[in-house]
Protein backbone atom coordinates (compact mmCIF):
# COMPACT_ATOMS: atom_id res chain seq x y z
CA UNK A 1 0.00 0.00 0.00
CA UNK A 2 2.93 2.14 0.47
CA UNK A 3 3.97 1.79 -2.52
CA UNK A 4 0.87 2.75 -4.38
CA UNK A 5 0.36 5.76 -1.81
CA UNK A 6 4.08 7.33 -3.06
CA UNK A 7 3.04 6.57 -6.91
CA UNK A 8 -0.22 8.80 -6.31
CA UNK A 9 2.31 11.30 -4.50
CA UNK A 10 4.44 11.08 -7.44
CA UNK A 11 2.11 11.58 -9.98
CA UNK A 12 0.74 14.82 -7.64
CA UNK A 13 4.11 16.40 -7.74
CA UNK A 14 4.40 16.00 -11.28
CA UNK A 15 1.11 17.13 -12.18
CA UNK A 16 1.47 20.11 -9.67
CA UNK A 17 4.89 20.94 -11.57
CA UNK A 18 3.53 20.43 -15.11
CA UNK A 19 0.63 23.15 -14.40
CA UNK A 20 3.45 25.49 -12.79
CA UNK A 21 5.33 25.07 -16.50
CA UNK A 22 2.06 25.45 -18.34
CA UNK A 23 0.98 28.65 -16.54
CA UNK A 24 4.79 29.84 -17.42
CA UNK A 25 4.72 28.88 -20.55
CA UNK A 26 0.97 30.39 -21.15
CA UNK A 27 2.14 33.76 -19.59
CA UNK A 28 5.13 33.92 -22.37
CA UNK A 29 2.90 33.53 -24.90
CA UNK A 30 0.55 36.36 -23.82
CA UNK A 31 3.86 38.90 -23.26
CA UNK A 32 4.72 37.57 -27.16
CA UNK A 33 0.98 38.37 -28.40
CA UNK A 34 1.16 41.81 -26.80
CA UNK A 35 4.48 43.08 -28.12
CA UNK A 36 3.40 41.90 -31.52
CA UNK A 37 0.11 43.92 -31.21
CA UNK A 38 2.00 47.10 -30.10
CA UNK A 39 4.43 46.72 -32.92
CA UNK A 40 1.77 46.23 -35.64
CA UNK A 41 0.05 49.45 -33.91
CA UNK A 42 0.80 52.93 -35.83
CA UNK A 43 2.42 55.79 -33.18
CA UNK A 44 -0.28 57.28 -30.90
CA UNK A 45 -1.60 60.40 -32.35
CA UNK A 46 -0.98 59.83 -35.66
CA UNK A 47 -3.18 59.21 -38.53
CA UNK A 48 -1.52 59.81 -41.43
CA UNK A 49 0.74 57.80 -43.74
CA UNK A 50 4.53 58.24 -43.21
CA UNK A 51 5.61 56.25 -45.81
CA UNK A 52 4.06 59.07 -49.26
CA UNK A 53 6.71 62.11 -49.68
CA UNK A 54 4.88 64.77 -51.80
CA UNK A 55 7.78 66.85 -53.47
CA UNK A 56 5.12 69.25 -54.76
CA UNK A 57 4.11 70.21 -51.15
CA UNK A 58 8.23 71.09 -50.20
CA UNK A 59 8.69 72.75 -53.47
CA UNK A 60 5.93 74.99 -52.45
CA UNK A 61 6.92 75.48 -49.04
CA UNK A 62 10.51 76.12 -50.09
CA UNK A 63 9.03 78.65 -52.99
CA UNK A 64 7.59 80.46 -50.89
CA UNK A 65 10.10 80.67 -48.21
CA UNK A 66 12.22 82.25 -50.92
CA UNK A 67 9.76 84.59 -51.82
CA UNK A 68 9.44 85.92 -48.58
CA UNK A 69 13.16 85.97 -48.17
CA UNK A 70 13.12 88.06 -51.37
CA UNK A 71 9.98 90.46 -49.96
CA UNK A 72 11.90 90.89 -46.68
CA UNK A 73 15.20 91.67 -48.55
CA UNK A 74 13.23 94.59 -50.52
CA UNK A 75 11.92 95.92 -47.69
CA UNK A 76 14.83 96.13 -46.06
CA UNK A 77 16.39 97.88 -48.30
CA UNK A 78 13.21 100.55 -48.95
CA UNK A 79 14.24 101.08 -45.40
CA UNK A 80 17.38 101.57 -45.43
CA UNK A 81 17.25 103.93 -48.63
CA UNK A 82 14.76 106.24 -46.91
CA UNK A 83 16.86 106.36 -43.70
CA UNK A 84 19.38 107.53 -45.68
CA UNK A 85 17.25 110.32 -47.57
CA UNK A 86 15.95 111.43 -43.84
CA UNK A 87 19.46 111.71 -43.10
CA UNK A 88 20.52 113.68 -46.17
CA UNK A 89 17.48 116.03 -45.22
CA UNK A 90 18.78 116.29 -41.82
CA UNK A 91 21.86 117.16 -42.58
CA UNK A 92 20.36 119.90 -45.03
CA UNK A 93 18.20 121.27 -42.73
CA UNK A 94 21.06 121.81 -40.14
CA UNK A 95 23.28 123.29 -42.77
CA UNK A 96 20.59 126.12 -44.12
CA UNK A 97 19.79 126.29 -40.48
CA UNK A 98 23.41 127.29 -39.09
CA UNK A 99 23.60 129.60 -42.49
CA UNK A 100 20.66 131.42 -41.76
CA UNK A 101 21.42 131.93 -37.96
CA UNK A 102 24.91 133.57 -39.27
CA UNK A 103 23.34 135.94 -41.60
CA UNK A 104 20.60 136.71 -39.10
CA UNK A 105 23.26 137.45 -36.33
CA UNK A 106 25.50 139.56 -39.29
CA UNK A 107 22.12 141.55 -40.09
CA UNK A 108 21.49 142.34 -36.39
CA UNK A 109 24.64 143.77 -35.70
CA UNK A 110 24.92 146.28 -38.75
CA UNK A 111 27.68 146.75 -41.25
């Protein structure tokens, strides 16, 4: 009787171990499943397709990136010309100016 009682305590143990290995074994599989599933997944957020490159849409981005490069540049130098005209004027004004004062003064005090 002995002996059958450590064959049923045998075939317990192993039984006991083969579910531990299963459970293991089943809990591998699921971690495999779910890094497959996040790998298939596009990035969050994202609903477009990265893999089409539309030259058309850079070529008019860059055009008119250029253009308003080129607008800027104009303007910049309108600018710059008309600081230069106030300046000339300026310089004008306080020339006549300083003339005038000396033939005012000149007048004032007689011949």
């Amino acid at each position: 009787m002995s002996d059958a009682l450590e064959k049923a305590e045998q075939a317990a143990r192993e039984a006991a171990s083969n579910t531990d290995v299963l459970a293991v074994a089943m809990a591998a599989l699921d971690l495999a499943k779910s890094a497959q599933a996040q790998t298939q997944q596009q990035p969050a957020g994202c609903g477009h397709d990265h893999s089409r490159f539309d030259a058309r849409k850079w070529w008019t981005i860059g055009g008119l990136v250029i253009v308003g490069g080129c607008v800027a540049c104009a303007l910049a130098l309108a600018f710059a010309v008309a600081m230069v005209a106030v300046a000339i004027g300026a310089t004008s004004a306080t020339g006549s100016f300083l003339i005038l004062r000396s033939i005012w003064i000149q007048t004032k005090k007689g011949p």
